[in-house]
C-alpha atoms as a PDB file:
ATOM      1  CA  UNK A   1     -29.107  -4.226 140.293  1.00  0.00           C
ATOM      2  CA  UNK A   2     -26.012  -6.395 139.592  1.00  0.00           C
ATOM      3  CA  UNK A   3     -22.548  -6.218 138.132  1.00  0.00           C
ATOM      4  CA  UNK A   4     -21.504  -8.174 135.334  1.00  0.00           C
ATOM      5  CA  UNK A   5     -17.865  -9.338 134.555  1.00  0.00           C
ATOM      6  CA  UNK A   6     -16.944 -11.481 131.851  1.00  0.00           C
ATOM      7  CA  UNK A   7     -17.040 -14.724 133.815  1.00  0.00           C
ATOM      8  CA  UNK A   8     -18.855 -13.159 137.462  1.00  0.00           C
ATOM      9  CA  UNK A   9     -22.056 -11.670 138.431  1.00  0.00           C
ATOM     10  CA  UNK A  10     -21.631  -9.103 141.562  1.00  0.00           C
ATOM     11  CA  UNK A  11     -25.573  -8.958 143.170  1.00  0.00           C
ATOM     12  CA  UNK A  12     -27.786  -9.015 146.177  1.00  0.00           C
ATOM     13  CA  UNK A  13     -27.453 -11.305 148.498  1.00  0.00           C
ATOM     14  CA  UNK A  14     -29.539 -14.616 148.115  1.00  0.00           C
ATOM     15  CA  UNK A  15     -30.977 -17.180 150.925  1.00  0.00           C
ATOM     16  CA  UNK A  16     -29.147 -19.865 149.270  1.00  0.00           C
ATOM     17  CA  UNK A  17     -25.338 -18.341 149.483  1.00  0.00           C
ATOM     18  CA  UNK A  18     -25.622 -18.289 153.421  1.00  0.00           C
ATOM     19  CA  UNK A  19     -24.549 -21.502 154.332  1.00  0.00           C
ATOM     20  CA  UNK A  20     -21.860 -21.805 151.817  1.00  0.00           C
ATOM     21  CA  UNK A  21     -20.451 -18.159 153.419  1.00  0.00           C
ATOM     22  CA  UNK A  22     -20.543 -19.748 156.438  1.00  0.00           C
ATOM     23  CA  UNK A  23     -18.607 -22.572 155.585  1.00  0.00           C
ATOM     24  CA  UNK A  24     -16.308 -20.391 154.036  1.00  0.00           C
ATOM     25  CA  UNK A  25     -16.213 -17.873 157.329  1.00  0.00           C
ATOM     26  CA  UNK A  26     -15.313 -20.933 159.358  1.00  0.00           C
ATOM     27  CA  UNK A  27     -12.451 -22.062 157.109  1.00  0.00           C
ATOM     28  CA  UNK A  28      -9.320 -21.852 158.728  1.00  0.00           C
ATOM     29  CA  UNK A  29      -7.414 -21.238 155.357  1.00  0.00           C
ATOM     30  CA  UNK A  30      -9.774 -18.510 154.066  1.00  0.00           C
ATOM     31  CA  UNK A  31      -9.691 -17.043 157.484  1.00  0.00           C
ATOM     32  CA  UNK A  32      -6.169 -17.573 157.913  1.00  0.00           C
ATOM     33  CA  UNK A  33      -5.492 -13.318 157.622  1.00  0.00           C
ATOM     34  CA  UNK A  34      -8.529 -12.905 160.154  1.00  0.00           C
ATOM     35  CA  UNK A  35      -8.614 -12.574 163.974  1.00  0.00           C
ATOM     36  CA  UNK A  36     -10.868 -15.581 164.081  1.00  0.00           C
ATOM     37  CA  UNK A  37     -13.259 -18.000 161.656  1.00  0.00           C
ATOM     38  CA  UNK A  38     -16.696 -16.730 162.168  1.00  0.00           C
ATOM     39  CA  UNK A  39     -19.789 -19.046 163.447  1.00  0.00           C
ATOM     40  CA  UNK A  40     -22.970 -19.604 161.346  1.00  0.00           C
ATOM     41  CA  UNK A  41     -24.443 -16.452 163.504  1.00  0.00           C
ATOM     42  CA  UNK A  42     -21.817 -14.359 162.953  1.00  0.00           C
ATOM     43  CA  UNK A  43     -21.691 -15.324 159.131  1.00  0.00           C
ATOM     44  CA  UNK A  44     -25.297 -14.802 158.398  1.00  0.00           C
ATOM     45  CA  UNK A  45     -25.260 -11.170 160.419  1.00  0.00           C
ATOM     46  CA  UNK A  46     -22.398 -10.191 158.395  1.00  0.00           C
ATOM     47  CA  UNK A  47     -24.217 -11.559 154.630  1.00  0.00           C
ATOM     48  CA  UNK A  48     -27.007  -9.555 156.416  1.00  0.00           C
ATOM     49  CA  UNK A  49     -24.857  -6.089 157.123  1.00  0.00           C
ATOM     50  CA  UNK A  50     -23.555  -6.565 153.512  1.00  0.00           C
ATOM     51  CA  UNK A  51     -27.055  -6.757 152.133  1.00  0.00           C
ATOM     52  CA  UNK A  52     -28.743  -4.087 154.350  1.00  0.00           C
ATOM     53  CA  UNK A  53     -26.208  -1.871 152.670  1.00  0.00           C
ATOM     54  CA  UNK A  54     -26.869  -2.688 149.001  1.00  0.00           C
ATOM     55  CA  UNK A  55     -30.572  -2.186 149.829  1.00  0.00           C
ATOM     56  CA  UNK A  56     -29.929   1.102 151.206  1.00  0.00           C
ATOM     57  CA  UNK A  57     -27.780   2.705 149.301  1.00  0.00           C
ATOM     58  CA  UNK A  58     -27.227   0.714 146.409  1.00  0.00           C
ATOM     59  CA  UNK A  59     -23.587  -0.649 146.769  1.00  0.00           C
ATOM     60  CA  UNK A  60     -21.322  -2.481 149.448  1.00  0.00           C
ATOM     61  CA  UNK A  61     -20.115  -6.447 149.566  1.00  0.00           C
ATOM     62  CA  UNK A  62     -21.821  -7.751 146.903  1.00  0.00           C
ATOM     63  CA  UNK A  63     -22.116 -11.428 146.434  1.00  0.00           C
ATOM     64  CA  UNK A  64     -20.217 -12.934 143.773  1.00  0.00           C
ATOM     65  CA  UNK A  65     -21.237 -15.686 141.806  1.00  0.00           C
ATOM     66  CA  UNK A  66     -20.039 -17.574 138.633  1.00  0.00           C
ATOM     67  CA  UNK A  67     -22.080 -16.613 135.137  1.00  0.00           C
ATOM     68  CA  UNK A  68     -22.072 -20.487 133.717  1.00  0.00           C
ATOM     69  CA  UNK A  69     -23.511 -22.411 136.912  1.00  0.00           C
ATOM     70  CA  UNK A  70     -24.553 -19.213 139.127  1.00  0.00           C
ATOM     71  CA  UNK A  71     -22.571 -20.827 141.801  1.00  0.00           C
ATOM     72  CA  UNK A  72     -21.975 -18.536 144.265  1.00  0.00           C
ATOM     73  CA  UNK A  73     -18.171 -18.052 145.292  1.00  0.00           C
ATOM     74  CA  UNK A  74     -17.956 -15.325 148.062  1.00  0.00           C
ATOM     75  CA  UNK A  75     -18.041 -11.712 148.371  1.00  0.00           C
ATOM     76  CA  UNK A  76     -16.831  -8.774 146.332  1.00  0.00           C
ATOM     77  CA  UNK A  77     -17.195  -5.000 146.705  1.00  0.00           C
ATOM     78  CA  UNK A  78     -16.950  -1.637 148.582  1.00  0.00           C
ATOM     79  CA  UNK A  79     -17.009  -0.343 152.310  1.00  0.00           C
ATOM     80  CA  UNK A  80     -17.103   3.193 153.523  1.00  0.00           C
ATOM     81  CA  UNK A  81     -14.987   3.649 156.807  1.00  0.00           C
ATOM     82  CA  UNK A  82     -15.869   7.217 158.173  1.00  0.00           C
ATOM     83  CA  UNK A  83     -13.555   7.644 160.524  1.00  0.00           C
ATOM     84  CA  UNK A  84     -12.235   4.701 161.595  1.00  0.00           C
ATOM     85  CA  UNK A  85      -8.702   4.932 160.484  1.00  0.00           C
ATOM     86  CA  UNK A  86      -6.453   7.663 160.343  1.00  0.00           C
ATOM     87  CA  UNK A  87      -6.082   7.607 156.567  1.00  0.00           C
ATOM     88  CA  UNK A  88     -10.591   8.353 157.001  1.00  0.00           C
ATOM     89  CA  UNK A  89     -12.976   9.271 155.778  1.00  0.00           C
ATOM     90  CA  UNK A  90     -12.210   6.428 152.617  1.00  0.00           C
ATOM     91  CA  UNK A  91     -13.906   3.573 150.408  1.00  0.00           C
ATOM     92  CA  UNK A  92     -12.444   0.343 150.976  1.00  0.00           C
ATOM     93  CA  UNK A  93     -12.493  -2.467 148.409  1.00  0.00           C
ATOM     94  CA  UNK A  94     -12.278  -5.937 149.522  1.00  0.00           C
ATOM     95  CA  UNK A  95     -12.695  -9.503 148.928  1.00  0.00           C
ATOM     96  CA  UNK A  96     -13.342 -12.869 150.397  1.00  0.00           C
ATOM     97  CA  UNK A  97     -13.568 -15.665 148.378  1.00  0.00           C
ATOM     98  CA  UNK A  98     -13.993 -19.660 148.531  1.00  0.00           C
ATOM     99  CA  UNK A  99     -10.623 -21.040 148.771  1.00  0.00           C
ATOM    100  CA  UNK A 100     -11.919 -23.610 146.057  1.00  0.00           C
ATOM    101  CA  UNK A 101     -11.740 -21.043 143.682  1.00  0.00           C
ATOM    102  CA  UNK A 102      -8.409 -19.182 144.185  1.00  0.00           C
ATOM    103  CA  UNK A 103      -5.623 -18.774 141.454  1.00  0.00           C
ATOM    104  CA  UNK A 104      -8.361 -18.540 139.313  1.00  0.00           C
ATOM    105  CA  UNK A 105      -8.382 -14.748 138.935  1.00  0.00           C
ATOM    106  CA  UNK A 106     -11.528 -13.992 140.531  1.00  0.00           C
ATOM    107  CA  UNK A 107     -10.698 -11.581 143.012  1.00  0.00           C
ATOM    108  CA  UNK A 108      -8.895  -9.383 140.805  1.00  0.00           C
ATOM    109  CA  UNK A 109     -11.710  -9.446 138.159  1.00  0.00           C
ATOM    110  CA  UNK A 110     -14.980  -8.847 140.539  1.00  0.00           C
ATOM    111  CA  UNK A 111     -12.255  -6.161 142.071  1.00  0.00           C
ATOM    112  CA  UNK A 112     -12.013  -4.191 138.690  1.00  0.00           C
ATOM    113  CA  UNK A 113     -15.814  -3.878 137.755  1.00  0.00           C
ATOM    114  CA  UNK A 114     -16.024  -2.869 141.284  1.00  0.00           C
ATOM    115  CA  UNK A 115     -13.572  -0.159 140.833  1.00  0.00           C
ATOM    116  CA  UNK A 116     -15.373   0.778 137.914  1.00  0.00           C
ATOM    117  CA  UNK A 117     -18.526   1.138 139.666  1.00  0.00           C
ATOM    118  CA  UNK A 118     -16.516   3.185 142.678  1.00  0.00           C
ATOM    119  CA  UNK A 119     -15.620   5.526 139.590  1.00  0.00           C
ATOM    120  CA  UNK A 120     -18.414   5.464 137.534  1.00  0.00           C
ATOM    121  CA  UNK A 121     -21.142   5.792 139.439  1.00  0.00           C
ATOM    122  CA  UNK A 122     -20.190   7.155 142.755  1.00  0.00           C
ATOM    123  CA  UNK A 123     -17.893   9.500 141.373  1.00  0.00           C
ATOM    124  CA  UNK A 124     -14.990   8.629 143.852  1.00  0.00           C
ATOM    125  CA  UNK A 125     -11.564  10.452 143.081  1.00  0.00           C
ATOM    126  CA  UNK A 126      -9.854   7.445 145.389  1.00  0.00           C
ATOM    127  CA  UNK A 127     -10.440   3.708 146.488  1.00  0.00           C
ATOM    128  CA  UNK A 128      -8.024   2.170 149.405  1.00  0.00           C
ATOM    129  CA  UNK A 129      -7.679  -1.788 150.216  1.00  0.00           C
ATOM    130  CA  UNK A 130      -6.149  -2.664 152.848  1.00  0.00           C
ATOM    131  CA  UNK A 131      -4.610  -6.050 154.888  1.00  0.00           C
ATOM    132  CA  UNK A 132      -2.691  -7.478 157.423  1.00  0.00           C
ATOM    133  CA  UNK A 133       1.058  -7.603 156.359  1.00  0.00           C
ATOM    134  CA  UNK A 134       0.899 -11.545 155.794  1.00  0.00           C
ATOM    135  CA  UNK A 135      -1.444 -11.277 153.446  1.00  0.00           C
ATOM    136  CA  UNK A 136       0.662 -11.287 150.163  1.00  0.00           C
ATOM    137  CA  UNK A 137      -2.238 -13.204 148.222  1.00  0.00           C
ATOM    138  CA  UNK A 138      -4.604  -9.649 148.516  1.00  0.00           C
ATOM    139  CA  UNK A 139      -1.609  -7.855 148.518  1.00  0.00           C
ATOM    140  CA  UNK A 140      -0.660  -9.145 145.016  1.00  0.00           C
ATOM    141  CA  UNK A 141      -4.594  -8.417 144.250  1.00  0.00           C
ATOM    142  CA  UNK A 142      -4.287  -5.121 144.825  1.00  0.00           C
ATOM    143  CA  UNK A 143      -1.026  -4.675 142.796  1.00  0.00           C
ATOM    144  CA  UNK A 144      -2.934  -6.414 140.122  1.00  0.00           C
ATOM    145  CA  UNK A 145      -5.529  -4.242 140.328  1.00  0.00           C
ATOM    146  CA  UNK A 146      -3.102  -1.277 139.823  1.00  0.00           C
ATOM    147  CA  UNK A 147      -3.080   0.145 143.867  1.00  0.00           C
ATOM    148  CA  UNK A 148       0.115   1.627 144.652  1.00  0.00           C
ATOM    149  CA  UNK A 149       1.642   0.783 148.498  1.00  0.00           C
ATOM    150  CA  UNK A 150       0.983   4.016 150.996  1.00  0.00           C
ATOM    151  CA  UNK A 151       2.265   3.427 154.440  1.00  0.00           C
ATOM    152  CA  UNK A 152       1.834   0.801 157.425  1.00  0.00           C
ATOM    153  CA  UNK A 153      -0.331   0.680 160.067  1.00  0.00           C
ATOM    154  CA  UNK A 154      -1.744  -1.122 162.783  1.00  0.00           C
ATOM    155  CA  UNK A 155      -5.330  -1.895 162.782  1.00  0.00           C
ATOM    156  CA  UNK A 156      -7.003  -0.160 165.435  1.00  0.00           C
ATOM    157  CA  UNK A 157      -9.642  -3.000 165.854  1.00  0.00           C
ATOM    158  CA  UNK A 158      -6.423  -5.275 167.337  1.00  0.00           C
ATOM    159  CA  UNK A 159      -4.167  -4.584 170.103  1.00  0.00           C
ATOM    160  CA  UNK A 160      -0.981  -3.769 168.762  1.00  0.00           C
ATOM    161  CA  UNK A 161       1.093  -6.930 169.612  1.00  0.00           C
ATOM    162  CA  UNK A 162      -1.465  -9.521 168.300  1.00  0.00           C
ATOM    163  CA  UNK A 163       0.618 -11.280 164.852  1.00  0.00           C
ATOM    164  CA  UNK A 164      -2.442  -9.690 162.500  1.00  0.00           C
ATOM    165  CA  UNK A 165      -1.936  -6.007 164.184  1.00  0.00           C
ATOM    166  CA  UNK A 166       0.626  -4.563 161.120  1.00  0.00           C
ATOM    167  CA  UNK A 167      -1.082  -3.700 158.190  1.00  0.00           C
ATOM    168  CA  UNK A 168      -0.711  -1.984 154.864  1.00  0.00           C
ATOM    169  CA  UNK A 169      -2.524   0.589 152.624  1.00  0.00           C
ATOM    170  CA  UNK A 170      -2.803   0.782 149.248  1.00  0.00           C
ATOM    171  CA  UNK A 171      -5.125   3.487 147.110  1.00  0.00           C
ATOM    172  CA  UNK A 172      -5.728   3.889 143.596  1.00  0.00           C
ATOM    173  CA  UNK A 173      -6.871   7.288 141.869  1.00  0.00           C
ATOM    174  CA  UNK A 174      -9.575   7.609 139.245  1.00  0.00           C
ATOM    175  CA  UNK A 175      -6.926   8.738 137.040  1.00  0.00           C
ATOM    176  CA  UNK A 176      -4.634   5.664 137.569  1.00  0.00           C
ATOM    177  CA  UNK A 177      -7.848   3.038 136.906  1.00  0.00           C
ATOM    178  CA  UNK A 178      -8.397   4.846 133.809  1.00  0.00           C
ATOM    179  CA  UNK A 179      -4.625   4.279 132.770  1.00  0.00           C
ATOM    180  CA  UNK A 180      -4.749   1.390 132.847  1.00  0.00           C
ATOM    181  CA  UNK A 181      -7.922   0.543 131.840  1.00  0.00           C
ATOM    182  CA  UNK A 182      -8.848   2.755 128.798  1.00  0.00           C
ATOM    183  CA  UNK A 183     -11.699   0.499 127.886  1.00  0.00           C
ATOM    184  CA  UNK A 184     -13.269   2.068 130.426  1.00  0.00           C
ATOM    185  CA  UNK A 185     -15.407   5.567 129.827  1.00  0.00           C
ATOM    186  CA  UNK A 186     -14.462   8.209 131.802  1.00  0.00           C
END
């Protein structure tokens, strides 16, 4: 199963993206909103977390690639957090993409035919995104992408005085994605 955007394919995870992810995961500017840039090991176990969850239950971070050259780009797609945060049990969207293809509108496309698929298929009545405070790049994603600002928090996976520590919630509703996107069936 994949998902097709006009210019993106969100699929399975291939052999062939893993080294590019990991030279993407050690990137200091893509990882610039992260704790740390991730080694090859820790790159390939995450592409390999991602994957194991497609393959069980059908969605999670997809890989993204382009339709013209199938070149892939990074990651797209949804996370469930149980009961991690206090704002759990939610579906997270995110997105981590090569820095050689930002400003290009990416993000905020694989983001909305993942939000359809959130919708659609799984039948969710709310999606949340979240990032550090720094972050306005994902931050203006997810205003793109029509999420409305909730509250501030502090990630419980940092201790509280590291610079990454404050973070911010968005959420959109079914009923706002359909707003604005009546192409969209409901």
């Amino acid at each position: 199963m994949h998902i097709s955007s006009p210019r993106l394919i969100l699929r399975a995870w291939q052999r062939d993206d893993l080294p590019i992810f990991a030279a993407m995961n050690n990137d200091p500017k893509v990882m610039q909103y992260f704790p740390k840039p991730l080694s090859r090991s820790e790159s390939d176990a995450l592409a390999a977390l991602a994957q194991s969850f497609i393959a069980t239950q059908g969605w999670g971070f997809w890989a993204v690639e382009l339709k013209h050259n199938h070149q892939f780009i990074g990651m797209v797609g949804l996370h469930a957090q149980p009961d991690k945060f206090s704002f759990s049990p939610c579906v997270e969207i995110g997105w981590r993409i090569d820095a050689a293809h930002w400003r290009c509108g990416y993000a905020t496309e694989a983001a909305q035919h993942a939000l359809k698929f959130a919708f659609e298929q799984l039948k969710l009545s709310e999606v949340v995104a979240f990032t550090a405070q720094c972050n306005t790049p994902s931050q203006q994603v997810m205003q793109k992408l029509g999420m409305q600002y909730r509250q501030d928090f502090i990630h419980p996976d940092l201790a509280a005085d590291h610079p990454l520590a404050p973070h911010v919630l968005y959420a959109i509703t079914r009923e706002s994605f359909y707003q604005m996107h009546p192409k969209y069936p409901k």
